[in-house]
Structure formats: structure tokens, C-alpha cells
N, C-alpha and C. Protein backbone atom coordinates (compact mmCIF):
# COMPACT_ATOMS: atom_id res chain seq x y z
N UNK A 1 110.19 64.14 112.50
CA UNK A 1 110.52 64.72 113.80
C UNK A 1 111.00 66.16 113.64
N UNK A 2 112.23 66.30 112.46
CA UNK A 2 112.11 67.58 112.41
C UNK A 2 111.09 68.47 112.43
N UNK A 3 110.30 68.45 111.00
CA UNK A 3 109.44 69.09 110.67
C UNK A 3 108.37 69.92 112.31
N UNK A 4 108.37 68.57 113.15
CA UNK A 4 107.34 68.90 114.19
C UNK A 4 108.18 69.99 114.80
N UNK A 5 109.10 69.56 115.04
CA UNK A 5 110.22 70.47 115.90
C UNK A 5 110.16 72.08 115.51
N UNK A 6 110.62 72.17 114.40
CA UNK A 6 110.22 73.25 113.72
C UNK A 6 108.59 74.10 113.69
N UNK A 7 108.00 72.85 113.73
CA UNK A 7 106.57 73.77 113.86
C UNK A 7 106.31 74.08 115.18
N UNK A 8 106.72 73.24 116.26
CA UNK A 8 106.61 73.89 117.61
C UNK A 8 107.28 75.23 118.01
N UNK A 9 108.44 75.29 117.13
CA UNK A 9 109.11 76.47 117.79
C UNK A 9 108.41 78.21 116.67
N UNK A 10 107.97 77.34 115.64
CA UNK A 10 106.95 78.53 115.12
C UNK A 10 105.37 79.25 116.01
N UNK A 11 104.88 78.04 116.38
CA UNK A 11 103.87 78.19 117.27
C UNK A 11 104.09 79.01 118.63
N UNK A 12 105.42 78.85 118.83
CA UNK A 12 105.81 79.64 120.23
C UNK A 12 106.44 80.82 119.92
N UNK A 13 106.94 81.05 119.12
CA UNK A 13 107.10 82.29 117.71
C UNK A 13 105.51 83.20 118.07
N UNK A 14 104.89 82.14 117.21
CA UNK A 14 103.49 82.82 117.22
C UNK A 14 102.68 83.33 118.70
N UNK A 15 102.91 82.22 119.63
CA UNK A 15 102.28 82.70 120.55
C UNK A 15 102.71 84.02 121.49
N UNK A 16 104.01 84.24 121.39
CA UNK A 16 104.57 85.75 121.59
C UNK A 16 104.08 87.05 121.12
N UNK A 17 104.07 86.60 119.70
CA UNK A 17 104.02 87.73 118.64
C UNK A 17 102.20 88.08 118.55
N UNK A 18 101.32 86.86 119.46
CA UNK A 18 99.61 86.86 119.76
C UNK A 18 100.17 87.68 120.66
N UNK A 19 100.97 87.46 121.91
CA UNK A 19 100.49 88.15 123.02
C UNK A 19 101.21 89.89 123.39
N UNK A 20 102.00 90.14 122.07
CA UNK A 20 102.80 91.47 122.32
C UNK A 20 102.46 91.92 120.39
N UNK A 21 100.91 91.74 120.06
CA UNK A 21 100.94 92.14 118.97
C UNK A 21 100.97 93.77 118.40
N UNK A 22 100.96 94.66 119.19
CA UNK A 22 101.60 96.16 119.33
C UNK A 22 102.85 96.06 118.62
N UNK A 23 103.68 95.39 119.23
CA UNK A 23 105.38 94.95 118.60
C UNK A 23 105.09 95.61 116.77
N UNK A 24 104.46 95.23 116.28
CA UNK A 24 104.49 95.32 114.98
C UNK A 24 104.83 96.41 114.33
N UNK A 25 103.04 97.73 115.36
CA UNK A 25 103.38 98.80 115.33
C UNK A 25 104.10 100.20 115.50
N UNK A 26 105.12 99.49 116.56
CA UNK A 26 105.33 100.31 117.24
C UNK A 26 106.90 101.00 116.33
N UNK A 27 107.70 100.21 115.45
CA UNK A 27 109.05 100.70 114.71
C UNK A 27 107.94 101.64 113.55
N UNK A 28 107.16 101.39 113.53
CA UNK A 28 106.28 102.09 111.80
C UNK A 28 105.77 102.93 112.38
N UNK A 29 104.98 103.44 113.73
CA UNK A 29 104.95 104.49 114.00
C UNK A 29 105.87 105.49 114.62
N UNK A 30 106.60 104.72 115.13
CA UNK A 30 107.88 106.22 115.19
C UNK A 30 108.49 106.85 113.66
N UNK A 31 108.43 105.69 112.74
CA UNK A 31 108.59 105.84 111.37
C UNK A 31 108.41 106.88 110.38
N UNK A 32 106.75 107.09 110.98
CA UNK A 32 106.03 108.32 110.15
C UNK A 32 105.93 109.41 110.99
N UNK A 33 106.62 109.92 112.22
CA UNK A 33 106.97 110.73 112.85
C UNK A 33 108.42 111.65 112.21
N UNK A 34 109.25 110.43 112.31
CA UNK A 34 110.39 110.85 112.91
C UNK A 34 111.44 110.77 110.83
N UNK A 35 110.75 109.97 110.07
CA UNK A 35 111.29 109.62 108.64
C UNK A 35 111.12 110.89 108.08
N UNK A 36 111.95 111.56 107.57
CA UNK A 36 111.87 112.91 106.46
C UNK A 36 112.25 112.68 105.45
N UNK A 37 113.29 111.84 104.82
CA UNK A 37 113.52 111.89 103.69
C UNK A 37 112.56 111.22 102.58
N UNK A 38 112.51 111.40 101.21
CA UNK A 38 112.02 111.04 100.36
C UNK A 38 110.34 111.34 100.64
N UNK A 39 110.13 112.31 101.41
CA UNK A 39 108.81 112.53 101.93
C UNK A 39 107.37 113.34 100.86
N UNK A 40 106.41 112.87 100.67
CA UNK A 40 105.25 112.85 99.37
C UNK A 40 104.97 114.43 99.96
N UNK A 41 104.80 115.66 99.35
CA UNK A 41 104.17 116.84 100.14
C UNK A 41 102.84 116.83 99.64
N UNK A 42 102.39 115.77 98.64
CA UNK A 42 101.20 115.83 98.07
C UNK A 42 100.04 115.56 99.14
N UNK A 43 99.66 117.00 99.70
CA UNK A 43 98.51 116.50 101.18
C UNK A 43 97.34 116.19 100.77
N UNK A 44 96.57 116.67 99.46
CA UNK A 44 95.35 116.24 98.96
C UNK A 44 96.09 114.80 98.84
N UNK A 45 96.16 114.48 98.24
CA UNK A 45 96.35 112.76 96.90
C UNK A 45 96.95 112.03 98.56
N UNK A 46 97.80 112.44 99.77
CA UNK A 46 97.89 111.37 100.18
C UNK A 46 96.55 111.43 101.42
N UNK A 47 95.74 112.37 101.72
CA UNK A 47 94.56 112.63 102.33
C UNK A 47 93.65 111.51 101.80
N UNK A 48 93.22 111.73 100.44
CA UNK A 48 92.52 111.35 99.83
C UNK A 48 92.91 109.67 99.69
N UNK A 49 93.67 108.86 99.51
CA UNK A 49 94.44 107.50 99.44
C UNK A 49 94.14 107.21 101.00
N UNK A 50 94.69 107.72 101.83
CA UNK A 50 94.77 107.04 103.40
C UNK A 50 93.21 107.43 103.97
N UNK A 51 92.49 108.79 103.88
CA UNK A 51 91.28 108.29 104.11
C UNK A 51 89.99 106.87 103.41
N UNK A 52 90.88 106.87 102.37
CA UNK A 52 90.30 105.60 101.61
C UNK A 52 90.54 104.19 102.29
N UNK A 53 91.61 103.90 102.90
CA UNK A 53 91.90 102.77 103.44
C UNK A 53 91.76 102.70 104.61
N UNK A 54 91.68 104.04 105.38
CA UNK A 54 91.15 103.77 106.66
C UNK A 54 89.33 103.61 106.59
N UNK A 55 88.67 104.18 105.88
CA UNK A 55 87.15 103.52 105.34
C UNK A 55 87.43 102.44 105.49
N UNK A 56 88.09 101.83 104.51
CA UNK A 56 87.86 100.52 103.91
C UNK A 56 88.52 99.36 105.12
N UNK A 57 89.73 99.69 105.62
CA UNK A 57 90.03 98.84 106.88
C UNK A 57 89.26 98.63 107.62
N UNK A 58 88.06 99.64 108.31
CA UNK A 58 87.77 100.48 109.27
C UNK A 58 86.26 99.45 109.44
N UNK A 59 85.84 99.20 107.79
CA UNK A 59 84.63 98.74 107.41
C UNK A 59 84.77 97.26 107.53
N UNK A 60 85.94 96.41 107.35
CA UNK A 60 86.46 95.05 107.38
C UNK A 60 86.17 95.09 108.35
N UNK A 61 86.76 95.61 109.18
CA UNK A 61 87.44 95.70 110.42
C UNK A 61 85.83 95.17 111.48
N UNK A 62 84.76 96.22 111.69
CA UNK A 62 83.96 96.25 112.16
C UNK A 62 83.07 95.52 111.68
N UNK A 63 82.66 94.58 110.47
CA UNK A 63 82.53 93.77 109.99
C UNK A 63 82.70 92.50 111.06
N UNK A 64 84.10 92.47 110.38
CA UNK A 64 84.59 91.05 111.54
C UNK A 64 84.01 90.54 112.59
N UNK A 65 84.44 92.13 113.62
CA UNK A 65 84.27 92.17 115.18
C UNK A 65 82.64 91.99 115.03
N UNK A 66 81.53 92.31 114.61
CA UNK A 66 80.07 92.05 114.16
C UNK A 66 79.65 90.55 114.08
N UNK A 67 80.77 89.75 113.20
CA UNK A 67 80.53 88.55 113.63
C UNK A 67 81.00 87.43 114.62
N UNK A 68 82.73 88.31 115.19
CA UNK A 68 83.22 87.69 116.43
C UNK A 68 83.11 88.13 117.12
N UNK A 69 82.66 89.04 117.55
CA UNK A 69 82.20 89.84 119.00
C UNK A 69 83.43 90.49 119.85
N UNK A 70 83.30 91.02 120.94
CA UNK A 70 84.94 91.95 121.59
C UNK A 70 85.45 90.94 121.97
N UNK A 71 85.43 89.95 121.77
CA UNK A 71 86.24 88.85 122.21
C UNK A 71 87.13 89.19 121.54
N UNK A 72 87.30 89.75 120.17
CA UNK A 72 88.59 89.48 119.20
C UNK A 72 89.35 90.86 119.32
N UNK A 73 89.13 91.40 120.65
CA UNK A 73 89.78 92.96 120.92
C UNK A 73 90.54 92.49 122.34
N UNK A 74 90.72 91.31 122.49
CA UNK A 74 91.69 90.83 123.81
C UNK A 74 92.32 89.83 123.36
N UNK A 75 93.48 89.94 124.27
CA UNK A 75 94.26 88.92 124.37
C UNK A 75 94.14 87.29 124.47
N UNK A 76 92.75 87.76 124.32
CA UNK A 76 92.66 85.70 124.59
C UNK A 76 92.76 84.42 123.66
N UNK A 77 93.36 83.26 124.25
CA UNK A 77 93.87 82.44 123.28
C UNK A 77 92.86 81.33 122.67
N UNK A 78 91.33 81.90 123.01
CA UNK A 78 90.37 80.79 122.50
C UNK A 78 89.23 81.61 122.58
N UNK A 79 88.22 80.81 121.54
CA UNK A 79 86.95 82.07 121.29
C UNK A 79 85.68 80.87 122.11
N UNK A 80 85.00 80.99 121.80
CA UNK A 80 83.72 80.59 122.60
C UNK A 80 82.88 79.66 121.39
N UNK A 81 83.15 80.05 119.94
CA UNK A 81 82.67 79.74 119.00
C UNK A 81 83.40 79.81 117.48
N UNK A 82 83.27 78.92 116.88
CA UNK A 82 83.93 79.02 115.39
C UNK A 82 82.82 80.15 114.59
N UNK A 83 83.52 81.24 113.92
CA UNK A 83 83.05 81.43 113.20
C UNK A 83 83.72 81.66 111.91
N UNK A 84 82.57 81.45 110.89
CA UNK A 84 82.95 80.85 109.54
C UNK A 84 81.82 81.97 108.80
N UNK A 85 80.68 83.14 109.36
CA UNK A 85 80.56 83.49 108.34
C UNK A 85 80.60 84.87 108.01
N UNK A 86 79.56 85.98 107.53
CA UNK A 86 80.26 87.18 107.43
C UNK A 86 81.73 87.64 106.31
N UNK A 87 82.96 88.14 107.01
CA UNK A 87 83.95 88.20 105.82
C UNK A 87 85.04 87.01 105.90
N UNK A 88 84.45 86.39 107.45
CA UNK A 88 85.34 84.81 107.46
C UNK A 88 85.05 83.70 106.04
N UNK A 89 83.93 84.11 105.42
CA UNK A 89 83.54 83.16 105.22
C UNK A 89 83.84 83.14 103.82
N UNK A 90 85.35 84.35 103.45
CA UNK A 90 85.78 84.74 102.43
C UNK A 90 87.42 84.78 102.74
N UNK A 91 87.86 85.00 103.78
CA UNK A 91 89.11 84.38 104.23
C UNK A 91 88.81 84.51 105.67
N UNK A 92 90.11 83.29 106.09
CA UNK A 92 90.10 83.02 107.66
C UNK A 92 90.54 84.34 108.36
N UNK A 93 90.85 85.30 107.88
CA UNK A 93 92.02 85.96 108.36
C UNK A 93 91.73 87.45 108.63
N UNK A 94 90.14 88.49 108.39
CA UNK A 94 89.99 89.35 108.15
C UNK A 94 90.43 90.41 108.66
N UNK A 95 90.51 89.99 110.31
CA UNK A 95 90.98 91.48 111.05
C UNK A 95 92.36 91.86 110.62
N UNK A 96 93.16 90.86 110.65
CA UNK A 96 94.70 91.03 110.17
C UNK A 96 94.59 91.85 108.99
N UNK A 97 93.91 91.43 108.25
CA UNK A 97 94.02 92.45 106.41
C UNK A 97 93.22 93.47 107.18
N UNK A 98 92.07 93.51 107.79
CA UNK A 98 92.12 95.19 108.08
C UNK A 98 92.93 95.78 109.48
N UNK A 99 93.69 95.39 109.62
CA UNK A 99 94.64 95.90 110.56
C UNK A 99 96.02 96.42 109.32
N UNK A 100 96.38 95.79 108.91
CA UNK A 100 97.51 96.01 107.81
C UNK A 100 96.45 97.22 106.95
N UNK A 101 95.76 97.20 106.57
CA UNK A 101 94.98 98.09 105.60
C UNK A 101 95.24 99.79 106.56
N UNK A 102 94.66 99.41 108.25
CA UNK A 102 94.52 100.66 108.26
C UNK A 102 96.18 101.21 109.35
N UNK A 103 97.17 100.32 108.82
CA UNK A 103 98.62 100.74 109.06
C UNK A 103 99.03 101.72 108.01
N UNK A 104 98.46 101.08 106.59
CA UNK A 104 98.75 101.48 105.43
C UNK A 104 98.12 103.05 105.36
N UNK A 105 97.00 103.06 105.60
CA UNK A 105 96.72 104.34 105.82
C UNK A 105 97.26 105.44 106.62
N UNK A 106 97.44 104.79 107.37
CA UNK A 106 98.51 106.22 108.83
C UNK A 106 100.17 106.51 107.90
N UNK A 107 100.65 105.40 107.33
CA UNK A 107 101.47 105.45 106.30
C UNK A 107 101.24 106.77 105.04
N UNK A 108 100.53 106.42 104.72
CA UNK A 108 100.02 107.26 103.24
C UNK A 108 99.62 108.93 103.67
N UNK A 109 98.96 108.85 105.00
CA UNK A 109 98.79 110.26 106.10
C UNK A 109 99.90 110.98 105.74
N UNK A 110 101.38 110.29 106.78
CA UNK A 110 102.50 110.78 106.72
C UNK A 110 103.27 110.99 105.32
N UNK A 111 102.94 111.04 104.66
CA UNK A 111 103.44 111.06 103.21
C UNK A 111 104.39 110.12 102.85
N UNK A 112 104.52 109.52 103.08
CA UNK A 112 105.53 108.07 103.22
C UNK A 112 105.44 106.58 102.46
N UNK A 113 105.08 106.89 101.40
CA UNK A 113 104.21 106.04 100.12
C UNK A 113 105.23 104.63 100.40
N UNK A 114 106.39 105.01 100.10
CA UNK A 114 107.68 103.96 100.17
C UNK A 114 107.54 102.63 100.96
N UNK A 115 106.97 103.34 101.87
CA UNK A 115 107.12 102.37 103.55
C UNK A 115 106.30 101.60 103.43
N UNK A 116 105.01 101.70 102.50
CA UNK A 116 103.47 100.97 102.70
C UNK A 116 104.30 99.40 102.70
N UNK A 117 105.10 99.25 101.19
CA UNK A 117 105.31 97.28 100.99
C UNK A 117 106.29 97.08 101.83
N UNK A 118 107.12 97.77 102.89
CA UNK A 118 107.83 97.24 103.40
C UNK A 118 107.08 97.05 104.68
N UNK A 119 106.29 98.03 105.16
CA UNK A 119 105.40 97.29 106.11
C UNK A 119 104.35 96.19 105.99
N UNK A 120 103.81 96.21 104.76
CA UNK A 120 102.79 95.35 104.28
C UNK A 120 103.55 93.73 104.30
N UNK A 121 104.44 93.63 103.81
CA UNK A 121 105.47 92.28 104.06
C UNK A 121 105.91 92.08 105.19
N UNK A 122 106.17 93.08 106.50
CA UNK A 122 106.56 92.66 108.02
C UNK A 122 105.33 92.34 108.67
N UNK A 123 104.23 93.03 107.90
CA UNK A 123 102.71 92.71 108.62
C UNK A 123 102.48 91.44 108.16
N UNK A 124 102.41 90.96 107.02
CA UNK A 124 101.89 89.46 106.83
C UNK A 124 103.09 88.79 107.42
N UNK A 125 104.56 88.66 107.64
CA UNK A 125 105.59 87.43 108.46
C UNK A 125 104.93 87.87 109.73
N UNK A 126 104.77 88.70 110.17
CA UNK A 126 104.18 88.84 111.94
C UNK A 126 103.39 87.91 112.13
N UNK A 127 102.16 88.00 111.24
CA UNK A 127 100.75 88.01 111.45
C UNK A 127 101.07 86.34 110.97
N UNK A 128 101.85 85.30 110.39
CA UNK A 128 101.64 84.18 109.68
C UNK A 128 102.19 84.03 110.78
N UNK A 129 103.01 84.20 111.70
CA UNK A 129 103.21 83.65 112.97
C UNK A 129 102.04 83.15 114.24
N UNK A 130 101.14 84.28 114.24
CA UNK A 130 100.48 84.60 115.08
C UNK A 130 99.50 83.94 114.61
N UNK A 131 98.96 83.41 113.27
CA UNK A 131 98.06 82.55 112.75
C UNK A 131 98.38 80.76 113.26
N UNK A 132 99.57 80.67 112.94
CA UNK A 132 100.40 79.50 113.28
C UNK A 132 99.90 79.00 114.75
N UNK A 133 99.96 80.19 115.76
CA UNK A 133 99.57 79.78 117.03
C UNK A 133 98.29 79.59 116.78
N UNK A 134 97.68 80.28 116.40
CA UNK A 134 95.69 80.72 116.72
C UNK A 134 95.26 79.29 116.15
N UNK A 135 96.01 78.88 114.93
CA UNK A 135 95.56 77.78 114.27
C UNK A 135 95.86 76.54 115.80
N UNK A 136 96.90 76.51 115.70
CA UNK A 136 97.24 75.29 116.61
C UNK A 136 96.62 75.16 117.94
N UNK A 137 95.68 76.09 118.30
CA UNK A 137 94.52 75.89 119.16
C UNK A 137 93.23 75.68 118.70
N UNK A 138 92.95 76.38 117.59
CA UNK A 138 91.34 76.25 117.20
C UNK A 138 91.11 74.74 116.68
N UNK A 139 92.31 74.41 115.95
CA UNK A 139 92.30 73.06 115.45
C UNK A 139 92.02 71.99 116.31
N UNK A 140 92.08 71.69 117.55
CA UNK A 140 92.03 70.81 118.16
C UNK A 140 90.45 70.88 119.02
N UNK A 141 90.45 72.53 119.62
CA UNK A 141 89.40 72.82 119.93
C UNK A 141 87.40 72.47 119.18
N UNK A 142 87.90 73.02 117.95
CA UNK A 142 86.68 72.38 117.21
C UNK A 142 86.80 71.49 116.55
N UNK A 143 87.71 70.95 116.12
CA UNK A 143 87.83 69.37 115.56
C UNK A 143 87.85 70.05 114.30
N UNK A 144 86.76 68.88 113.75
CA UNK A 144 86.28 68.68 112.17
C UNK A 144 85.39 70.16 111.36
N UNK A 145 84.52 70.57 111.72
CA UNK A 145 84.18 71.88 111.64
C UNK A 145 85.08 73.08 111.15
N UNK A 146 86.39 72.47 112.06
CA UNK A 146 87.02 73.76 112.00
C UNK A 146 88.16 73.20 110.59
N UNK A 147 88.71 71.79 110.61
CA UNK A 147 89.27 71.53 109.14
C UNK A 147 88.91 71.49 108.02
N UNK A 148 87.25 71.36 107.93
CA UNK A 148 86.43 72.04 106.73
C UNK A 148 86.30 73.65 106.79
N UNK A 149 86.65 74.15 107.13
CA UNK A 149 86.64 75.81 107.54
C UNK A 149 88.15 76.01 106.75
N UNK A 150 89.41 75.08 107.32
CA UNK A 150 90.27 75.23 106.94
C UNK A 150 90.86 75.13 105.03
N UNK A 151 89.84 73.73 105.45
CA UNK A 151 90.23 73.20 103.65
C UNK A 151 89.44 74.15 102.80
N UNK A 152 88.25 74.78 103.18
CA UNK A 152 87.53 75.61 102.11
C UNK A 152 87.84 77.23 102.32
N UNK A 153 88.43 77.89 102.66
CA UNK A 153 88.46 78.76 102.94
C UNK A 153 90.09 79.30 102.92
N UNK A 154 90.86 80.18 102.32
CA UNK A 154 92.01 80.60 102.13
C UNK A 154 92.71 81.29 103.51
N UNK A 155 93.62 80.77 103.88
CA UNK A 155 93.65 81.72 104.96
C UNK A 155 94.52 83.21 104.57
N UNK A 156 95.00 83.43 103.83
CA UNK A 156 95.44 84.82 103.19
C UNK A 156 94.71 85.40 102.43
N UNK A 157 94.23 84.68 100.88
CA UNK A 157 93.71 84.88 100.02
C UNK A 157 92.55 85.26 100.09
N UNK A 158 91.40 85.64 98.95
CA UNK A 158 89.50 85.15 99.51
C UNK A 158 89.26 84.53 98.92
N UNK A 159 88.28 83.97 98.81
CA UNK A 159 87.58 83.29 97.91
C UNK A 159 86.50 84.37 97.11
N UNK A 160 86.18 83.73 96.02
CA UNK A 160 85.18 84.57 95.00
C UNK A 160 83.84 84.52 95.86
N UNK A 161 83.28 83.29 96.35
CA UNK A 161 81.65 83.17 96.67
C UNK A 161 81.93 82.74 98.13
N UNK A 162 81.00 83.27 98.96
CA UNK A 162 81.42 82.86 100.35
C UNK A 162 81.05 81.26 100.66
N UNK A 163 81.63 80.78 101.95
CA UNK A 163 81.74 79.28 102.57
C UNK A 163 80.37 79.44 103.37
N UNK A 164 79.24 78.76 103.17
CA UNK A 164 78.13 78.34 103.93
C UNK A 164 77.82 77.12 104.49
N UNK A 165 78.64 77.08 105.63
CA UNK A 165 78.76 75.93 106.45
C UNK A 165 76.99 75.44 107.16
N UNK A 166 76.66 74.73 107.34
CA UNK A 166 75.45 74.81 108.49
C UNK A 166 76.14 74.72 109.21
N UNK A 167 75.04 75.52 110.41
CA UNK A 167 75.33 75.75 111.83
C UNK A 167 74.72 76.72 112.61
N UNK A 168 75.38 77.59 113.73
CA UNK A 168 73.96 78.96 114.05
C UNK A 168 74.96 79.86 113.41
N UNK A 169 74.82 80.98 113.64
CA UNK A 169 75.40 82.64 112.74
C UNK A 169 74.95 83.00 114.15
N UNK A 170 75.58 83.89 114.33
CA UNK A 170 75.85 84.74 115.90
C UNK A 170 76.00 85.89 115.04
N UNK A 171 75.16 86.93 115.31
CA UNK A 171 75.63 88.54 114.99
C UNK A 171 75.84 89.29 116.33
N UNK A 172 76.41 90.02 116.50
CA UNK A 172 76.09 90.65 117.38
C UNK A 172 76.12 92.52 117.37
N UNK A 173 75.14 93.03 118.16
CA UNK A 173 74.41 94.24 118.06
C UNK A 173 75.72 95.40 117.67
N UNK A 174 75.28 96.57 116.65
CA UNK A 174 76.90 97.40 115.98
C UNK A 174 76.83 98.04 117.42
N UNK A 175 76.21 98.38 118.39
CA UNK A 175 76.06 98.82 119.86
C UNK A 175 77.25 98.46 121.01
N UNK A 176 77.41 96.72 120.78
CA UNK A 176 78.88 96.10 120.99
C UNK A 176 79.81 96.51 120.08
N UNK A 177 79.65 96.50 118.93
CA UNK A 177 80.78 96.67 118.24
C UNK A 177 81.27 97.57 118.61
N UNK A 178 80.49 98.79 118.59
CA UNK A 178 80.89 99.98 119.18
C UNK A 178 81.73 100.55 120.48
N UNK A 179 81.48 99.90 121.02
CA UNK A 179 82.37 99.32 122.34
C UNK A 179 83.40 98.83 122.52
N UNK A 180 83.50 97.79 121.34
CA UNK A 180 84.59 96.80 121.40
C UNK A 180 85.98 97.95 120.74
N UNK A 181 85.11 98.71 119.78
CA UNK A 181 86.31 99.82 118.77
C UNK A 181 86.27 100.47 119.04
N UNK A 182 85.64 101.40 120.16
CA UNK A 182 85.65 102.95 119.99
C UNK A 182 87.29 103.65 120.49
N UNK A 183 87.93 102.52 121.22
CA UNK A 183 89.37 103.15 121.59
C UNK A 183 90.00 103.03 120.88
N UNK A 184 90.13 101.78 120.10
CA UNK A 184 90.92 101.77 118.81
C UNK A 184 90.91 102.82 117.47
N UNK A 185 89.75 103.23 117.51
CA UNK A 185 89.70 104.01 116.25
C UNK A 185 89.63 105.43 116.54
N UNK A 186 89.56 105.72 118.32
CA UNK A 186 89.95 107.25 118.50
C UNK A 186 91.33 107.49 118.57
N UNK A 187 92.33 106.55 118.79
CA UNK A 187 93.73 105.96 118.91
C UNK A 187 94.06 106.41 117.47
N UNK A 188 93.62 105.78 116.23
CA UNK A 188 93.51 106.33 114.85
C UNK A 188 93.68 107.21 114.61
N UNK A 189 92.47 107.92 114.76
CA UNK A 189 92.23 109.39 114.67
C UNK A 189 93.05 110.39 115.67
N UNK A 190 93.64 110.13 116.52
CA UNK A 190 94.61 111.25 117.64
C UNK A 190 96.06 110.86 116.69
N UNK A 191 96.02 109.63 115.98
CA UNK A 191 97.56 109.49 115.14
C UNK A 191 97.35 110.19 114.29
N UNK A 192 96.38 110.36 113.45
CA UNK A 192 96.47 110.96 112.17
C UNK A 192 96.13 112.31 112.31
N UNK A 193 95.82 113.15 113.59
CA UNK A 193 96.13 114.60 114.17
C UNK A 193 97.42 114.57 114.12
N UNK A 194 98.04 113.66 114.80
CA UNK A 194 99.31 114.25 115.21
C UNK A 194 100.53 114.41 114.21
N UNK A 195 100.00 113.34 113.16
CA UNK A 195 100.64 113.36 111.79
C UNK A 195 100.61 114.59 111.30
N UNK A 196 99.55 115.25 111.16
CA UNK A 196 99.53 116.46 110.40
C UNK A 196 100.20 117.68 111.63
N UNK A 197 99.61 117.54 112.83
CA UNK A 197 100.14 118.73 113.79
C UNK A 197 101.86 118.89 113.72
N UNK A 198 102.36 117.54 113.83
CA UNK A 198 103.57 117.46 113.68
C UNK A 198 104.22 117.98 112.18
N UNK A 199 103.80 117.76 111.38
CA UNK A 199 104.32 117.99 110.11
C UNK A 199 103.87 119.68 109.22
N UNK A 200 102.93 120.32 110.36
CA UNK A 200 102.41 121.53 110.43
C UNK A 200 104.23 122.63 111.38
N UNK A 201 103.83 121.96 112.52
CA UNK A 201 104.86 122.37 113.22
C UNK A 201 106.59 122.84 112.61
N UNK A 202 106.86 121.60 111.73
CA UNK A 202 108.47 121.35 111.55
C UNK A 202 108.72 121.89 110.35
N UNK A 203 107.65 122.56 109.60
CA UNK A 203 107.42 123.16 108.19
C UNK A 203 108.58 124.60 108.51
């Protein structure tokens, strides 16, 4: 009885932290604004590092949304379809690691090397919340499908060789994708202006 107790009040944990998931960002970007001390002046080496992870987030990232469609750019608490393949089909969890990936980068922008593991550890307790909920709907929703999805597949970790479930594969056109991201990643890019305009300015 405990145990359940406890997991209900995680799930409602989670389902908050699904529906105000900004919350995360919002102490880490005043962070790399407003933090001066212990600050990297190295603008090549941290240019060069944070444009790397915003690639590489950027590429997860649109990946994902390719195989879940803009569904996974709203608030909603159920998808239309399990999917299991693409970079799911290497962990349950992809957008989250490229969401943390391209935090890490706006981080590394601001010269602020320090901050990456302390955000990288508030991003995964957020995000294991917000899994907690997502789980405790999909689970019931697809049944069995979705507990072989569960048992083979890491939900943090990856796996070495991907999970090839039968079933259909849904792609959908980079035309949507494009759509689904283009605010998010001009949102990106106006932060990582303002990183430098600001830090141009206060020189």
C-alpha cells in the first residue's frame, strides 16, 4: 500500500512537471545571463563545444520528432501511436537527452562549463518525474506492446543494437518536422545571440 501511495504522488509530481515543463529552464537561463563569476573567456573552445551539442541535440532531437510527429511539441497526455523505432528503438527517452544536450550547449555558449552537471542532474530528476507520468498512461493505453517496449529497451540508457518490434513504422515528412521545430530552434538561436550581445555589451 505504501509503495502505491508513493508512486501515485510521484505520478502527480510528474504530471505537473509534463504540464509546466519550461519550469526546468527557466532558473538556468537567467543563470547564463546574469552568473559572472568563475566565468570561461575561452570564446573559440566554448563556441566550438556548444555548437557541437547543439548539432548533436538538434539532430536527436529532429530525429525523434521524424518518428513521433508534432504531437511530441504539445502538451498532450497521449500519442495516437506507440512508437518503438528510429532513436526509440535505442532508448525510450530521446527527446529528453536531446533537450538536456541542447541546455548544455546554451550553457557552454555562456562560458559557464561548471553549471553543465549541475544542470544535467536537475534535468534527469525533472525529466524521471515526467517519465513516471508519461509511463503511467502509455502503459495501460497499449497494453502488452508497450511492456515489451518497456522490458527491451532502457529508458535512460541505449542499447548497443536497436529493438525491432513488428508492427507499421510511421515516418513522417522533415517538411512537418520542420514545422513542428522551427520556433523552438529560432528560440535557440535568439538565446545564443543574446548570450554573446550581452556579454559583448558588459565587457
Amino acid at each position: 500500500m505504501t509503495e502505491k501511495i508513493n508512486m501515485s504522488k510521484s505520478v502527480a509530481v510528474g504530471l505537473f512537471f509534463f504540464r509546466h515543463r519550461v519550469l526546468l529552464y527557466v532558473p538556468f537561463t537567467a543563470a547564463i545571463f546574469f552568473i559572472k563569476w568563475h566565468k570561461s573567456e575561452n570564446l573559440i573552445l566554448n563556441g566550438i563545444i556548444g555548437a557541437a551539442l547543439i548539432i548533436l541535440g538538434s539532430a536527436l532531437r529532429f530525429w525523434a520528432v521524424r518518428c513521433c510527429g508534432k504531437r511530441t511539441t504539445y502538451k498532450r497526455e497521449e500519442g495516437k501511436w506507440l512508437t518503438t523505432h528510429g532513436p526509440y528503438s535505442y532508448t525510450r527517452n530521446p527527446l529528453y537527452h536531446s533537450n538536456l544536450l541542447i541546455g548544455c550547449a546554451l550553457i557552454m555558449f555562456s562560458g559557464l562549463p561548471w553549471l553543465i552537471p549541475i544542470f544535467v542532474v536537475a534535468g534527469y530528476i525533472y525529466y524521471h518525474y515526467v517519465v513516471l507520468f508519461e509511463e503511467s498512461r502509455l502503459a495501460p493505453q497499449f497494453g502488452t506492446p508497450y511492456e515489451e517496449f518497456r522490458r527491451n529497451v532502457p529508458r535512460w540508457l541505449f542499447r548497443l543494437t536497436p529493438y525491432r518490434p513488428a508492427g507499421e513504422i510511421k515516418i513522417n515528412p522533415w517538411k512537418e518536422v520542420y514545422m513542428a521545430e522551427r520556433l523552438r530552434l529560432l528560440a535557440v538561436l535568439i538565446i545564443i545571440a543574446l548570450i554573446y550581445a550581452v556579454g559583448f555589451l558588459t565587457k
